[in-house]
C-alpha atoms as a PDB file:
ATOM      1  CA  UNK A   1      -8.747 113.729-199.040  1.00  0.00           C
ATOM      2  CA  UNK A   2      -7.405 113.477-195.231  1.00  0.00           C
ATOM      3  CA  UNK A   3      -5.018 110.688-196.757  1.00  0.00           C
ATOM      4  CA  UNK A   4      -3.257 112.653-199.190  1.00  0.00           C
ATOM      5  CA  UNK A   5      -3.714 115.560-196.974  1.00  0.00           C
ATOM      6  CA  UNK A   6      -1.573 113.502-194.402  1.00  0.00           C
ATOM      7  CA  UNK A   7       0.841 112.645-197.312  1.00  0.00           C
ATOM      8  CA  UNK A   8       1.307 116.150-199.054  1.00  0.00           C
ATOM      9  CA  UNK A   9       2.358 117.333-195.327  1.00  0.00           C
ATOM     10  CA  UNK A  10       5.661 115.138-194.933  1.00  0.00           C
ATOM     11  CA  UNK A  11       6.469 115.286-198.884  1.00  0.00           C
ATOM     12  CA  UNK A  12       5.959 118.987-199.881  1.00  0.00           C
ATOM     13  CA  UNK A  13       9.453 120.914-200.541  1.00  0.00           C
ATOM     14  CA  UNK A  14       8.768 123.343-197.892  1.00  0.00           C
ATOM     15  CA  UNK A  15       9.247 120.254-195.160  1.00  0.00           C
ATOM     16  CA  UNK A  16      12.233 120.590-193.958  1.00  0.00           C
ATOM     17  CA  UNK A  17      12.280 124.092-192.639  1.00  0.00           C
ATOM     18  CA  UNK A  18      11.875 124.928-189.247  1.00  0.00           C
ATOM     19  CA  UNK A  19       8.216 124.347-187.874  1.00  0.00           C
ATOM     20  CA  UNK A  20       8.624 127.840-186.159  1.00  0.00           C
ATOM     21  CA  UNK A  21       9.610 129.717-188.663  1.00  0.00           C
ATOM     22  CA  UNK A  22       6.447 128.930-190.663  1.00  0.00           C
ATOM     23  CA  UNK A  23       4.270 129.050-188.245  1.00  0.00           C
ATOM     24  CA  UNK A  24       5.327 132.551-187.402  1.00  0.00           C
ATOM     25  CA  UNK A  25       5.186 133.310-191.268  1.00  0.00           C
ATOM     26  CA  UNK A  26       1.392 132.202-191.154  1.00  0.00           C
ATOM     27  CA  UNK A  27       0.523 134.072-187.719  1.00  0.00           C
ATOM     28  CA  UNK A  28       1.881 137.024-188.610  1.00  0.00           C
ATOM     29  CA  UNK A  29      -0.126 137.170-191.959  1.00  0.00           C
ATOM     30  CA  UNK A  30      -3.189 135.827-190.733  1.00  0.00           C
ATOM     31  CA  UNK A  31      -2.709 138.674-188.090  1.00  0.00           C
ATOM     32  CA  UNK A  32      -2.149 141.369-191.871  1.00  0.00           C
ATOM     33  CA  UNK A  33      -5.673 139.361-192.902  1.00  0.00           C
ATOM     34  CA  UNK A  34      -7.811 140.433-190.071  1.00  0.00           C
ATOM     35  CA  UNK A  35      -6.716 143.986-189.556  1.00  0.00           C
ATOM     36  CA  UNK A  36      -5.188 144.858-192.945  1.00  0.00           C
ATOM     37  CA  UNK A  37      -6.976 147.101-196.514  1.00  0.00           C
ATOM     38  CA  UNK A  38      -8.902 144.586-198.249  1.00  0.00           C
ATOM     39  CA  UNK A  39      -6.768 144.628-201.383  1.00  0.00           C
ATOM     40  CA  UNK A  40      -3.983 143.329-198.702  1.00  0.00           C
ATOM     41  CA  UNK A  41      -5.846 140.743-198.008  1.00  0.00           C
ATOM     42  CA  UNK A  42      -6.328 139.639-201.894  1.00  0.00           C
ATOM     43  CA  UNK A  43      -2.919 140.148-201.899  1.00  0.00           C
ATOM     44  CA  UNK A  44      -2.154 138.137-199.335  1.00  0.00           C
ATOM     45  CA  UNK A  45      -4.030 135.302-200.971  1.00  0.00           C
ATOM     46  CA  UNK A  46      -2.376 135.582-204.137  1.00  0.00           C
ATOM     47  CA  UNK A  47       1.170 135.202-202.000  1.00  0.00           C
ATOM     48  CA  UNK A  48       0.427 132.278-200.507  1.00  0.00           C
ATOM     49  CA  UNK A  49      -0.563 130.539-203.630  1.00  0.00           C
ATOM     50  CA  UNK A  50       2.773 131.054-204.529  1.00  0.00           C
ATOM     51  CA  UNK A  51       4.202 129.571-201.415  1.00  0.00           C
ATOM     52  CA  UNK A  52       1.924 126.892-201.272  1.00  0.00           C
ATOM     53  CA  UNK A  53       1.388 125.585-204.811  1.00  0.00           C
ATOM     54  CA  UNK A  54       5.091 126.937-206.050  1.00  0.00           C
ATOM     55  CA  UNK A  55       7.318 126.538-202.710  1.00  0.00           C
ATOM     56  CA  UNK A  56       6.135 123.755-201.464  1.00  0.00           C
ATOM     57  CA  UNK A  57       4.978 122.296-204.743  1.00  0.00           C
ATOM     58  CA  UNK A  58       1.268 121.091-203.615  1.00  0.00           C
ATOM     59  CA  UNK A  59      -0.952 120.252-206.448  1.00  0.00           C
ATOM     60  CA  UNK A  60      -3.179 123.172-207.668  1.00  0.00           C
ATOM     61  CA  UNK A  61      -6.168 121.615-207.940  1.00  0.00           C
ATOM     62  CA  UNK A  62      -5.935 119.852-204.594  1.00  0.00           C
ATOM     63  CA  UNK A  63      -5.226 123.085-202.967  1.00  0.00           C
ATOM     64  CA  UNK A  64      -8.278 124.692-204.772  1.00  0.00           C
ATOM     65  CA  UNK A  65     -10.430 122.593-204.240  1.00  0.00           C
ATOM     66  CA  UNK A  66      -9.996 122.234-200.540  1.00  0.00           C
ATOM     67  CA  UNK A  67      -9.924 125.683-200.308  1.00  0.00           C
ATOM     68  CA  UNK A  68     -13.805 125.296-201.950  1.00  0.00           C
ATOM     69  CA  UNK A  69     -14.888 123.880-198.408  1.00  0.00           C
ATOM     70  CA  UNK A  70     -14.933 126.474-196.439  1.00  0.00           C
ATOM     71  CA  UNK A  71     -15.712 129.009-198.758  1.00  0.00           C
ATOM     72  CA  UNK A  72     -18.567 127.184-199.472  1.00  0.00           C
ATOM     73  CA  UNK A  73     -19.862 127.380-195.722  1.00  0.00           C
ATOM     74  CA  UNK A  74     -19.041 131.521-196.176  1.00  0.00           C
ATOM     75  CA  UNK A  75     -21.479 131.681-199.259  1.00  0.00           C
ATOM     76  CA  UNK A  76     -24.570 129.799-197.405  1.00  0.00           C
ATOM     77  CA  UNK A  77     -24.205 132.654-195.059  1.00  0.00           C
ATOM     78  CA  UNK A  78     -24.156 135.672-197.359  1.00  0.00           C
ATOM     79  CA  UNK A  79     -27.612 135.488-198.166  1.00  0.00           C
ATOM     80  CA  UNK A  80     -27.976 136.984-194.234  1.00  0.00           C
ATOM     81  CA  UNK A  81     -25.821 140.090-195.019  1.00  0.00           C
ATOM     82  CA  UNK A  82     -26.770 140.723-198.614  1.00  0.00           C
ATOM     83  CA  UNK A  83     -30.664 140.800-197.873  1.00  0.00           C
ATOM     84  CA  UNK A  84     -32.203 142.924-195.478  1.00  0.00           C
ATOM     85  CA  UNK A  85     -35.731 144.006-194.962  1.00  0.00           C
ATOM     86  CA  UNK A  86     -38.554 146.893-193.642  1.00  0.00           C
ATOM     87  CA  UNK A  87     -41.953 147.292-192.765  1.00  0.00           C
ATOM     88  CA  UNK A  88     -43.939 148.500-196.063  1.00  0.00           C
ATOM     89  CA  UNK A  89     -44.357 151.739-194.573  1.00  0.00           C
ATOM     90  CA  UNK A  90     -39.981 152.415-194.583  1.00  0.00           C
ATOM     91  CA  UNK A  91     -39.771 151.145-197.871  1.00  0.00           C
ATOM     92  CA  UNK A  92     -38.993 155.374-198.778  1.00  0.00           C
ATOM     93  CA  UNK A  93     -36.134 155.406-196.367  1.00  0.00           C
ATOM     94  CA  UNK A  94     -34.318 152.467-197.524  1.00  0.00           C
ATOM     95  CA  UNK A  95     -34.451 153.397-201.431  1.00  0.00           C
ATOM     96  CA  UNK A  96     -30.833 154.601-201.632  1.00  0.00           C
ATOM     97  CA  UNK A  97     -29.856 151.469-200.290  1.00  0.00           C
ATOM     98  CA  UNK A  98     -31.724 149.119-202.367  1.00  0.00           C
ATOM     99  CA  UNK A  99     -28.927 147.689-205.264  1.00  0.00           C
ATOM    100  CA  UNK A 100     -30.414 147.850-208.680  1.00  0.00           C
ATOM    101  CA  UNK A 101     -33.813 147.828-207.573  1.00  0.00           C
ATOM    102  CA  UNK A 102     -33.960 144.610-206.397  1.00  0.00           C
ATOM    103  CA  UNK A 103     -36.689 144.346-204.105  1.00  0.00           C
ATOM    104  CA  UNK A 104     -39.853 143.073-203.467  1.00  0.00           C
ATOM    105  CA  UNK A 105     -42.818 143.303-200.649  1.00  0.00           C
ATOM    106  CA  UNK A 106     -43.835 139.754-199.278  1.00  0.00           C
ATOM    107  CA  UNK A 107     -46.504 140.432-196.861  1.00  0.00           C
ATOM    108  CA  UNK A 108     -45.851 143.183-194.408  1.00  0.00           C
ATOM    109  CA  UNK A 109     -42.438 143.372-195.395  1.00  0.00           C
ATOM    110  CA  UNK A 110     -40.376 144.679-197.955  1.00  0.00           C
ATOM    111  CA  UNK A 111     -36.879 142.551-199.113  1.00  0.00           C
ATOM    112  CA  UNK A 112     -34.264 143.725-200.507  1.00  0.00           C
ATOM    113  CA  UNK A 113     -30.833 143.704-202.029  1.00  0.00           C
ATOM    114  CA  UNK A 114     -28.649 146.332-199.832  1.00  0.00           C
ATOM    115  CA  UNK A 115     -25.504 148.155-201.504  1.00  0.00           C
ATOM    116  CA  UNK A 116     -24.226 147.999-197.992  1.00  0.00           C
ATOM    117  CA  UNK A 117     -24.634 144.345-197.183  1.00  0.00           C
ATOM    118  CA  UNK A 118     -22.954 143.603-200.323  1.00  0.00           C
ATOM    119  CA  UNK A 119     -19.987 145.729-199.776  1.00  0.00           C
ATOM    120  CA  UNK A 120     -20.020 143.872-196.207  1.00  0.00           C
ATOM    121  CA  UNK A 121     -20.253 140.606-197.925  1.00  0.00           C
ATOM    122  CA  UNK A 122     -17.475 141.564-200.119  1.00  0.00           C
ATOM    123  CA  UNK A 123     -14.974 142.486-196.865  1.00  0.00           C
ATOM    124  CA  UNK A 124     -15.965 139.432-195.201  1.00  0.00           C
ATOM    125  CA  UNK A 125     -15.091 137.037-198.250  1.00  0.00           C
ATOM    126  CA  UNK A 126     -11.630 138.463-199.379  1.00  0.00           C
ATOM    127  CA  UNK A 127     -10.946 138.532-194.917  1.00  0.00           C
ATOM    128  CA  UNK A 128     -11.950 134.910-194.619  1.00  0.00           C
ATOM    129  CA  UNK A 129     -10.023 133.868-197.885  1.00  0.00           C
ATOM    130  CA  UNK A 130      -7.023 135.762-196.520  1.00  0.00           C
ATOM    131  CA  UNK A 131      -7.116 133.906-193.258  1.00  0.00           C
ATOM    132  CA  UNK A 132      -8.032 130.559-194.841  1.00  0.00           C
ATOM    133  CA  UNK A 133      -5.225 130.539-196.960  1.00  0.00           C
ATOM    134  CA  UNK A 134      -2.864 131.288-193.386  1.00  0.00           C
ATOM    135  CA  UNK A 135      -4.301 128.176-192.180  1.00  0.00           C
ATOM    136  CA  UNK A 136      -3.784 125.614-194.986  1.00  0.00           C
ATOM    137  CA  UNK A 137      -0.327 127.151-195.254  1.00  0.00           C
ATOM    138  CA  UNK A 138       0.547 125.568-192.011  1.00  0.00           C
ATOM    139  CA  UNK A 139      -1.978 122.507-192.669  1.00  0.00           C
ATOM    140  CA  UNK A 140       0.107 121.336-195.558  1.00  0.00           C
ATOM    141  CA  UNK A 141       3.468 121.859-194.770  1.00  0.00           C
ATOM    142  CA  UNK A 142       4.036 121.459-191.184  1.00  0.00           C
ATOM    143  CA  UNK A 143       2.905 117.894-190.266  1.00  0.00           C
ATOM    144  CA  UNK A 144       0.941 118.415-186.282  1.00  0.00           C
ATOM    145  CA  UNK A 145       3.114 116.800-184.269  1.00  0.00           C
ATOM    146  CA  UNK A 146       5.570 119.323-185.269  1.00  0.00           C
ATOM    147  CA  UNK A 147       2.955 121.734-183.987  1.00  0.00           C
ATOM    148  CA  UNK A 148       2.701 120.407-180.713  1.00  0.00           C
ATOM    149  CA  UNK A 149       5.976 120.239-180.391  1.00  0.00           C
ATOM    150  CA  UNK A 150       6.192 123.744-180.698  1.00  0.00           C
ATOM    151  CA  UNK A 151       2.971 124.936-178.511  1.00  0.00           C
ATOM    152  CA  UNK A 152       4.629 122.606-175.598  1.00  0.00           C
ATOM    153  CA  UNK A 153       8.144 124.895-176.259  1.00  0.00           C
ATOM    154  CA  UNK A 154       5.726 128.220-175.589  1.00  0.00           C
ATOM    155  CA  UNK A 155       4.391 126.825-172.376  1.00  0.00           C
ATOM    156  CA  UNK A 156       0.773 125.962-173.683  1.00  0.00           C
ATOM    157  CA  UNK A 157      -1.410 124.209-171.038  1.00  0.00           C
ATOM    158  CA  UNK A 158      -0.653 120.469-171.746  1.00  0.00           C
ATOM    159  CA  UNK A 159      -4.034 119.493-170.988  1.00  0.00           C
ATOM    160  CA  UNK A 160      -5.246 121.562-173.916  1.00  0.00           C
ATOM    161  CA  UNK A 161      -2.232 120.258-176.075  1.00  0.00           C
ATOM    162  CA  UNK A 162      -3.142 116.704-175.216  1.00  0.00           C
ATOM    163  CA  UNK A 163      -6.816 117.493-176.338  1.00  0.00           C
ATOM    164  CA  UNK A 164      -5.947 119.296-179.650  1.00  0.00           C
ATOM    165  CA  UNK A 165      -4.032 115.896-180.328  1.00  0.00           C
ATOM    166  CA  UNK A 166      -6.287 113.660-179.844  1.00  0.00           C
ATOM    167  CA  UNK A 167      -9.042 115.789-181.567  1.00  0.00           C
ATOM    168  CA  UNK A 168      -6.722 115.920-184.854  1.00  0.00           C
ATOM    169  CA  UNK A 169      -6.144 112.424-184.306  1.00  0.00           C
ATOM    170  CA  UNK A 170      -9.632 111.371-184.119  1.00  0.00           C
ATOM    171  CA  UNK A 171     -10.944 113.372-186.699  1.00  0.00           C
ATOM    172  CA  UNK A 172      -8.606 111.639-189.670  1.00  0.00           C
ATOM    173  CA  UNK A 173     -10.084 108.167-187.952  1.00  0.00           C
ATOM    174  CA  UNK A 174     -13.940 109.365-188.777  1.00  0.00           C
ATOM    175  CA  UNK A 175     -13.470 110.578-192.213  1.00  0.00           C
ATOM    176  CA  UNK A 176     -11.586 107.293-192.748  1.00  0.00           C
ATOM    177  CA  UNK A 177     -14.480 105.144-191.300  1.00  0.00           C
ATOM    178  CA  UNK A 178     -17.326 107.612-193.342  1.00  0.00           C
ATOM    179  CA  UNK A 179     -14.685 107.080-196.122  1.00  0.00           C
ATOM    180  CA  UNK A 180     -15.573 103.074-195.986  1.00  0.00           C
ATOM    181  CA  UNK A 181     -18.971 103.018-194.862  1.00  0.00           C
ATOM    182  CA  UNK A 182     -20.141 105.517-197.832  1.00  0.00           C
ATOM    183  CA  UNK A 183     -18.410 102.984-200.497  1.00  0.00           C
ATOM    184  CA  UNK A 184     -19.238 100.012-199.280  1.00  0.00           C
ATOM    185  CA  UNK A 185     -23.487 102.123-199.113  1.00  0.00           C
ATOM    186  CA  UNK A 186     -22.771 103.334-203.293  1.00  0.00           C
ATOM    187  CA  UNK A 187     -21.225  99.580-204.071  1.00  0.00           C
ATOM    188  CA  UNK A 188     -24.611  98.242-203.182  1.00  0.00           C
ATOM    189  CA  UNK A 189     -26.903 100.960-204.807  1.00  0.00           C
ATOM    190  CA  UNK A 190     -27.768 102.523-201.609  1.00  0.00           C
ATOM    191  CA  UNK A 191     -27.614 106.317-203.666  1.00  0.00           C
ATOM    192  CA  UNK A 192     -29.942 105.609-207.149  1.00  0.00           C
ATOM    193  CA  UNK A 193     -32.690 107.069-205.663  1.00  0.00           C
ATOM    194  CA  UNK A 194     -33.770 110.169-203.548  1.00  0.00           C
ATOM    195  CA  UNK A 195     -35.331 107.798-200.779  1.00  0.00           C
ATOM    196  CA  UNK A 196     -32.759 105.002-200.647  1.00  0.00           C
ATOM    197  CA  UNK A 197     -29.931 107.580-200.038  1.00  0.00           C
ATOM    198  CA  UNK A 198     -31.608 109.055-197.424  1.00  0.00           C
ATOM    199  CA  UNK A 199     -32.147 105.834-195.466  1.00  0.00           C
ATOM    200  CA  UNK A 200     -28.558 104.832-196.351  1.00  0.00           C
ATOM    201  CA  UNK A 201     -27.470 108.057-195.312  1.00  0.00           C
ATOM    202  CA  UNK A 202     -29.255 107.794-191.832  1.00  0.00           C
ATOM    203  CA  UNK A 203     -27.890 104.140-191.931  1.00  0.00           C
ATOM    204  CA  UNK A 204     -24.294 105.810-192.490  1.00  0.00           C
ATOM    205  CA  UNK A 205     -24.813 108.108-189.211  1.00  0.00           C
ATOM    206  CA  UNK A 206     -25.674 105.201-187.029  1.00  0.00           C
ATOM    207  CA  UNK A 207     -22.860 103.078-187.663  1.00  0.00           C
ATOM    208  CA  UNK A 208     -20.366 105.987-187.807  1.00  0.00           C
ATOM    209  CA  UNK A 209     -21.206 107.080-184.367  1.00  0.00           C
ATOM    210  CA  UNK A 210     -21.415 103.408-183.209  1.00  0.00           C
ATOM    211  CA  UNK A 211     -17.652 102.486-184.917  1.00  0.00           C
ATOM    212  CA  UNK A 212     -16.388 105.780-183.918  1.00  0.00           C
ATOM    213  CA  UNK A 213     -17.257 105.266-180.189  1.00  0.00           C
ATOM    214  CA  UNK A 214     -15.416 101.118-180.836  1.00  0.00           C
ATOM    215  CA  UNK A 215     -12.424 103.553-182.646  1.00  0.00           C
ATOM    216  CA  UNK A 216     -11.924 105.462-179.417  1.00  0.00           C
ATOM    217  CA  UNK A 217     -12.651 102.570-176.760  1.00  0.00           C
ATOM    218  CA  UNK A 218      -9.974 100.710-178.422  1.00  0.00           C
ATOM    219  CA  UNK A 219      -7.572 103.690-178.488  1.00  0.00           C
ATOM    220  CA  UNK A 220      -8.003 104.059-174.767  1.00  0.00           C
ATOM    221  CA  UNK A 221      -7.335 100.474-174.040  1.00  0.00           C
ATOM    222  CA  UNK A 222      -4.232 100.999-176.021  1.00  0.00           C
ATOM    223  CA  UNK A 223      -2.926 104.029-174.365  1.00  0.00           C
ATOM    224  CA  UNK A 224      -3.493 101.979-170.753  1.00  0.00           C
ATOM    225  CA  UNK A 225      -1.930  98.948-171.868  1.00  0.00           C
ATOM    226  CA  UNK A 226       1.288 101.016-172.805  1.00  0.00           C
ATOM    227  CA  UNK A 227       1.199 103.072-169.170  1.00  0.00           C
ATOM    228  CA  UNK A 228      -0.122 106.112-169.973  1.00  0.00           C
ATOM    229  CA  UNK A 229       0.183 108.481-167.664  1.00  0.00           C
ATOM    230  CA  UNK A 230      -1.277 111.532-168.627  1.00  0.00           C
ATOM    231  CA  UNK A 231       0.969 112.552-171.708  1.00  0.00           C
ATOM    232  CA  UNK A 232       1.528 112.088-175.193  1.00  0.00           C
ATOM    233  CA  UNK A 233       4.689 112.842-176.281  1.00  0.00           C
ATOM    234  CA  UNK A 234       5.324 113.074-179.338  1.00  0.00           C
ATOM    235  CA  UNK A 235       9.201 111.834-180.957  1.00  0.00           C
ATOM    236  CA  UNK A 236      11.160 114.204-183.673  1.00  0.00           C
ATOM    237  CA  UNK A 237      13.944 113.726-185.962  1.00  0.00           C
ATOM    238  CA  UNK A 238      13.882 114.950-188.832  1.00  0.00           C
ATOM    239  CA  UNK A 239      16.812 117.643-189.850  1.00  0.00           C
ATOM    240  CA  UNK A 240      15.378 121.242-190.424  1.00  0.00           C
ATOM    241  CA  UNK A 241      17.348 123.766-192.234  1.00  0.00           C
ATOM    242  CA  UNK A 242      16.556 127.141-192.081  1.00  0.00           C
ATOM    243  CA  UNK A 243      16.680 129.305-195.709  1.00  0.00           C
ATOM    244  CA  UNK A 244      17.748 132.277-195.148  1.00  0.00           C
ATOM    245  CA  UNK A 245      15.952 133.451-198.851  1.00  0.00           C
ATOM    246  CA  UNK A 246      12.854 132.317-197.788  1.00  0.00           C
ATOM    247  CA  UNK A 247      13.023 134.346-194.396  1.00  0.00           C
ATOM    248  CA  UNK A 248      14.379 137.232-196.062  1.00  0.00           C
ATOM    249  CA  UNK A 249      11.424 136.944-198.921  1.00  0.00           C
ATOM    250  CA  UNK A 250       9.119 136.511-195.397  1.00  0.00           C
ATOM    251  CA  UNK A 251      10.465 139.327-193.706  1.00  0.00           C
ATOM    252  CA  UNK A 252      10.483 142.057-196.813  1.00  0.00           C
ATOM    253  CA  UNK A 253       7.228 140.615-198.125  1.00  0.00           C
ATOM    254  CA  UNK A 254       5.696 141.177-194.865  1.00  0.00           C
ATOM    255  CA  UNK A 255       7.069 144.455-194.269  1.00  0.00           C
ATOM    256  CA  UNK A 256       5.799 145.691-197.683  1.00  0.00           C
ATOM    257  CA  UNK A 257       2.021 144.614-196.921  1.00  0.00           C
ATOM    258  CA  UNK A 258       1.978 146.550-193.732  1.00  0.00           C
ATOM    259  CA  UNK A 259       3.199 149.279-195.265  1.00  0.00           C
ATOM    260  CA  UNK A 260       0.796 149.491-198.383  1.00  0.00           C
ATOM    261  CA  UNK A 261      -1.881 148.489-195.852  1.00  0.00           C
ATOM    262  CA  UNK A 262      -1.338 151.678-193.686  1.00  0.00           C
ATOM    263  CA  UNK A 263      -0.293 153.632-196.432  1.00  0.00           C
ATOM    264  CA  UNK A 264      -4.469 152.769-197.831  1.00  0.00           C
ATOM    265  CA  UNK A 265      -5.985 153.320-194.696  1.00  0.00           C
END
């Protein structure tokens, strides 16, 4: 997936326009997701699906199904909003908030589903989709180097540029190497059973910490042996053209949702 991640960035249609402009366009509406009405934020969703798979002409099931992963991690964590419990003795004064009746005593306590965790739960997941969707609009169609180009141009520290570069570089280079050691594991059977995979799976750990540590002694040796001093910098040249429908669409489209959004609250 980081592969064609990599290659969607420098092929989608939305590529050559101006790395700023887009990344405004996505801080400005991740800015709508976390203060605007939540049917902004579903709205906001739905939008970018239209820039993303439409615009810039990334597959629809790639983008969905990335889009899966961290959702994923959000719905292992609802459980901790949805249910709440009481002492046995409170279980009068939490009976309007019990959904549907589902509840039950285990011990000296009394779980239950709560009509207010759930309409938490329900906030949190249309606010995290909202701001998810912000993200991967700049993650797959404005390649990082672009990026740091344009956090050096506002002054960032470089020392924190330098890091966020070599963190994005490093992180392609271990799913690549967990990429290889899991198929080279499932070539040799090391998955048909519940007990194998784990000790393949403990055996993939190992030797992806051990290869990773190789990956970034040899990187180092690299950067010295080509006189680094302290900076990456990073080379551009490709031609940007700015749209002027596509900032006008930004612009008005924005404009609307912060209006309906105030207009709701």
């Amino acid at each position: 997936m980081s592969h064609q991640i990599d290659s969607l960035v420098y092929t989608n249609r939305l590529r050559w326009l101006p790395p700023g402009q887009k990344l405004s366009f996505a801080i400005v509406l991740m800015g709508l997701s976390l203060m605007a009405h939540p049917i902004v934020q579903i709205l906001i969703s739905v939008w970018l699906v239209l820039w993303i798979v439409i615009y810039a002409n990334i597959p629809a099931n790639f983008y969905f199904r990335l889009l899966l992963l961290p959702l994923g991690f959000l719905l292992t964590s609802l459980p901790a909003v949805v249910i709440n419990g009481v002492g046995l003795n409170s279980i009068q004064s939490v009976q309007a908030d019990v959904w549907q009746g589902w509840g039950m005593g285990i011990g000296s306590l009394y779980l239950y589903v709560s009509q207010t965790g759930l309409h938490q739960a329900g906030l949190l997941f249309v606010r995290v989709l909202a701001t998810t969707s912000s993200t991967f609009f700049i993650l797959l169609t404005t390649p990082f180097s672009e990026i740091v180009q344009i956090l050096r141009q506002l002054r960032c520290p470089a020392v924190l540029v330098e890091v966020m570069l070599m963190m994005y570089r490093f992180i392609f280079t271990l799913l690549a190497i967990a990429d290889e050691l899991w198929m080279a594991q499932n070539s040799r059977c090391g998955y048909v059973t519940f007990n194998r995979g784990i000790k393949s799976l403990g055996l993939l750990v190992g030797q992806l910490l051990q290869r990773s540590l190789l990956s970034y002694r040899q990187a180092s040796l690299s950067l010295a042996s080509r006189g680094f001093n302290g900076e990456l910098r990073v080379w551009l040249s490709y031609p940007y053209q700015a749209s002027r429908r596509y900032r006008l669409e930004a612009i008005v489209g924005c404009m609307m949702l912060t209006i309906f959004s105030l207009a709701l609250h």
